[in-house]
C-alpha atoms as a PDB file:
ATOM      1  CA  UNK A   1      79.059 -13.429  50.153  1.00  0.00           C
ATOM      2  CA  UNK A   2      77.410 -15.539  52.495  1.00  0.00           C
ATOM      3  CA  UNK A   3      78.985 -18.642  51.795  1.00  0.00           C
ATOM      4  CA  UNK A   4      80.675 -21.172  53.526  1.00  0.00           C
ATOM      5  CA  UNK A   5      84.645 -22.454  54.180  1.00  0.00           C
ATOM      6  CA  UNK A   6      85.830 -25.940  54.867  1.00  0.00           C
ATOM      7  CA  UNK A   7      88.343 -25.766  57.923  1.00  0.00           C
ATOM      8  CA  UNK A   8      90.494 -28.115  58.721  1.00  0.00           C
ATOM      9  CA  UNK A   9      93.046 -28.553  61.653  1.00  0.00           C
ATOM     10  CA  UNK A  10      95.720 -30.924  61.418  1.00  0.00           C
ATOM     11  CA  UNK A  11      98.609 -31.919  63.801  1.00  0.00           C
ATOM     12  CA  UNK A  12     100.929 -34.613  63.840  1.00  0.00           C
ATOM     13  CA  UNK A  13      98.599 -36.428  66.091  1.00  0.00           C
ATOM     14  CA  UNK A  14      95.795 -36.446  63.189  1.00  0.00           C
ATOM     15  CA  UNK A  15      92.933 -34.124  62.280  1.00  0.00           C
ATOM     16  CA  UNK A  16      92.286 -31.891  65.672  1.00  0.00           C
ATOM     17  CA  UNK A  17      89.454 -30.304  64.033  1.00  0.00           C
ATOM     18  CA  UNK A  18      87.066 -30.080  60.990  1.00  0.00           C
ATOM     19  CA  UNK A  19      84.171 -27.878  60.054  1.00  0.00           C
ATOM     20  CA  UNK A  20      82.629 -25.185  58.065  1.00  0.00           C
ATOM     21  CA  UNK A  21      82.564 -21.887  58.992  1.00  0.00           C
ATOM     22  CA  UNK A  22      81.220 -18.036  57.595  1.00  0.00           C
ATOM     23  CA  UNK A  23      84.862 -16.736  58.577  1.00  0.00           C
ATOM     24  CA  UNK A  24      87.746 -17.708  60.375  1.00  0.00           C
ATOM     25  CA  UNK A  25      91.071 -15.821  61.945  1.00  0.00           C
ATOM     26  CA  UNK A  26      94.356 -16.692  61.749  1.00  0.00           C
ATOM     27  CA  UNK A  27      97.557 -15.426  63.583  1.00  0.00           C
ATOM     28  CA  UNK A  28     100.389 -15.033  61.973  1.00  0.00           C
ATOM     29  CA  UNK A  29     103.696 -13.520  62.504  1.00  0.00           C
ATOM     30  CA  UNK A  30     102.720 -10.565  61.216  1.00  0.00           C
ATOM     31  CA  UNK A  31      98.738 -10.433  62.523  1.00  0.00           C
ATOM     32  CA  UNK A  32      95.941 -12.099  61.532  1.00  0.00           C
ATOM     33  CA  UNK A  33      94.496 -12.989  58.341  1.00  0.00           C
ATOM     34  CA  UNK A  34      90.691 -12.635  58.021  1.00  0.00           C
ATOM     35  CA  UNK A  35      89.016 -14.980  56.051  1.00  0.00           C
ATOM     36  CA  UNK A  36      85.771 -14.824  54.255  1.00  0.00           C
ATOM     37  CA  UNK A  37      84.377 -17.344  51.250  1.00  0.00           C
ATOM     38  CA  UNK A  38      85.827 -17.274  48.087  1.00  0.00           C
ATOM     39  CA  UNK A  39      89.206 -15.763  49.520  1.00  0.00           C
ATOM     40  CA  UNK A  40      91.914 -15.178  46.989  1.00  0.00           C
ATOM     41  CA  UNK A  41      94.408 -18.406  46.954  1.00  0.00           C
ATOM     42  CA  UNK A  42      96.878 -18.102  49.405  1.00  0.00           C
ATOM     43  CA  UNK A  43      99.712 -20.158  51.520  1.00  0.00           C
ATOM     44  CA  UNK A  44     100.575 -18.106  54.682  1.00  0.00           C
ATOM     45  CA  UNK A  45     102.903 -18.957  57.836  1.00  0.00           C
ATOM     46  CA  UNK A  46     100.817 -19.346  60.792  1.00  0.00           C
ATOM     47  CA  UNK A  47     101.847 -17.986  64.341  1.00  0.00           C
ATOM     48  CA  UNK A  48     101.316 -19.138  67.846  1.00  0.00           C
ATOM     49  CA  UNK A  49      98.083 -17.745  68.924  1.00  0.00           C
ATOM     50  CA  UNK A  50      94.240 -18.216  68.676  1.00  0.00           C
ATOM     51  CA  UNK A  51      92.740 -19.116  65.408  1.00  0.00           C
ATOM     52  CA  UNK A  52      89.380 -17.775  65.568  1.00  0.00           C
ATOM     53  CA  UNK A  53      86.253 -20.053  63.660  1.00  0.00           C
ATOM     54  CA  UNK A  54      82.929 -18.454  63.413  1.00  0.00           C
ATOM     55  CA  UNK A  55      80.065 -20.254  62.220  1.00  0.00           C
ATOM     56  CA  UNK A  56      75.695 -20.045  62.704  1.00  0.00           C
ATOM     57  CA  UNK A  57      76.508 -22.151  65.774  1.00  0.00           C
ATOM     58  CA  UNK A  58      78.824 -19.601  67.853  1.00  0.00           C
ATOM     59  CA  UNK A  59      82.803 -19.340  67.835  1.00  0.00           C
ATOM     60  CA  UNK A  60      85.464 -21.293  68.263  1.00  0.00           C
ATOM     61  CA  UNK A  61      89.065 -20.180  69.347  1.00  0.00           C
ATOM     62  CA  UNK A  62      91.696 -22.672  68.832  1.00  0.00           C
ATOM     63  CA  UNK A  63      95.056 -22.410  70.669  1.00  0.00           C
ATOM     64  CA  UNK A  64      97.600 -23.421  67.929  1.00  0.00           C
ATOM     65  CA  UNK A  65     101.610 -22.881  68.118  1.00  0.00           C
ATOM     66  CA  UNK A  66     102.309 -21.716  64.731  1.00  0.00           C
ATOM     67  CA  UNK A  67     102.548 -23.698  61.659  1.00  0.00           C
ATOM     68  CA  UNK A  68     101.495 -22.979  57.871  1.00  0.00           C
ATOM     69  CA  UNK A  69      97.818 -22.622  56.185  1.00  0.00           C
ATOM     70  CA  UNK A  70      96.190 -22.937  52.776  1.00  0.00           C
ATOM     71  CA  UNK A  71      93.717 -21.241  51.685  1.00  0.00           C
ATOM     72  CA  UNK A  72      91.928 -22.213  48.110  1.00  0.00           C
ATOM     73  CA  UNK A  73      88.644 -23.342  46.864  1.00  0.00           C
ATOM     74  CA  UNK A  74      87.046 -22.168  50.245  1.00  0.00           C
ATOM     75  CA  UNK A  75      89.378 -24.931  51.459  1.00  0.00           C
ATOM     76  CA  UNK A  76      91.291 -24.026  54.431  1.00  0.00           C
ATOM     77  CA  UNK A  77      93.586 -25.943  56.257  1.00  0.00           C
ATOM     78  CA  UNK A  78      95.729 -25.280  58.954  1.00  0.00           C
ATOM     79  CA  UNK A  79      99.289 -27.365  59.722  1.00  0.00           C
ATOM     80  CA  UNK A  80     100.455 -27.106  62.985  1.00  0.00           C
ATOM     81  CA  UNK A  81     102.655 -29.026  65.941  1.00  0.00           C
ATOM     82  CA  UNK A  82      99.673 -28.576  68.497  1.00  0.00           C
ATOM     83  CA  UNK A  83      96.111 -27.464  69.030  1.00  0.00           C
ATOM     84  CA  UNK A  84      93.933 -26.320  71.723  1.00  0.00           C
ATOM     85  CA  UNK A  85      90.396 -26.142  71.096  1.00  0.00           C
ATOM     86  CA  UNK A  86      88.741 -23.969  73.322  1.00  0.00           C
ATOM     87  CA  UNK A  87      85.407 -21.910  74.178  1.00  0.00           C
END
């Protein structure tokens, strides 16, 4: 435990954001998905909502509108039509 997870963002604009974090939240259809380092592989659908990203500098939410995400290799990375990054 302890370790860290490459996030990445992406829209159809370009990368909205990128950075590691110690865990990070996403909404799906169904609820969200906690992630922690060294996660299990896993390709998920992603729902409208607030992605959460925490890291040693504070949180992040991130408004996005659904999409897909991987998850491998604490690689994450989110697809999506639009992003929001907020407070």
């Amino acid at each position: 435990m302890g370790g860290r997870i490459h996030l990445k963002v992406i829209t159809p604009e370009g990368t909205a954001l990128e950075e590691n974090a110690d865990y990070i939240r996403i909404p799906t259809p169904e609820g969200s998905v906690g992630i922690l380092a060294d996660h299990a592989p896993m390709l998920c659908a992603v729902g409208e909502g607030k992605l959460k990203c925490r890291s040693e500098e504070g949180e992040r939410l991130i408004y996005v509108s659904g999409g897909v995400a991987s998850v491998e290799n604490n690689e994450v990375t989110v697809l999506t039509e639009e992003a929001q990054i907020g407070e």
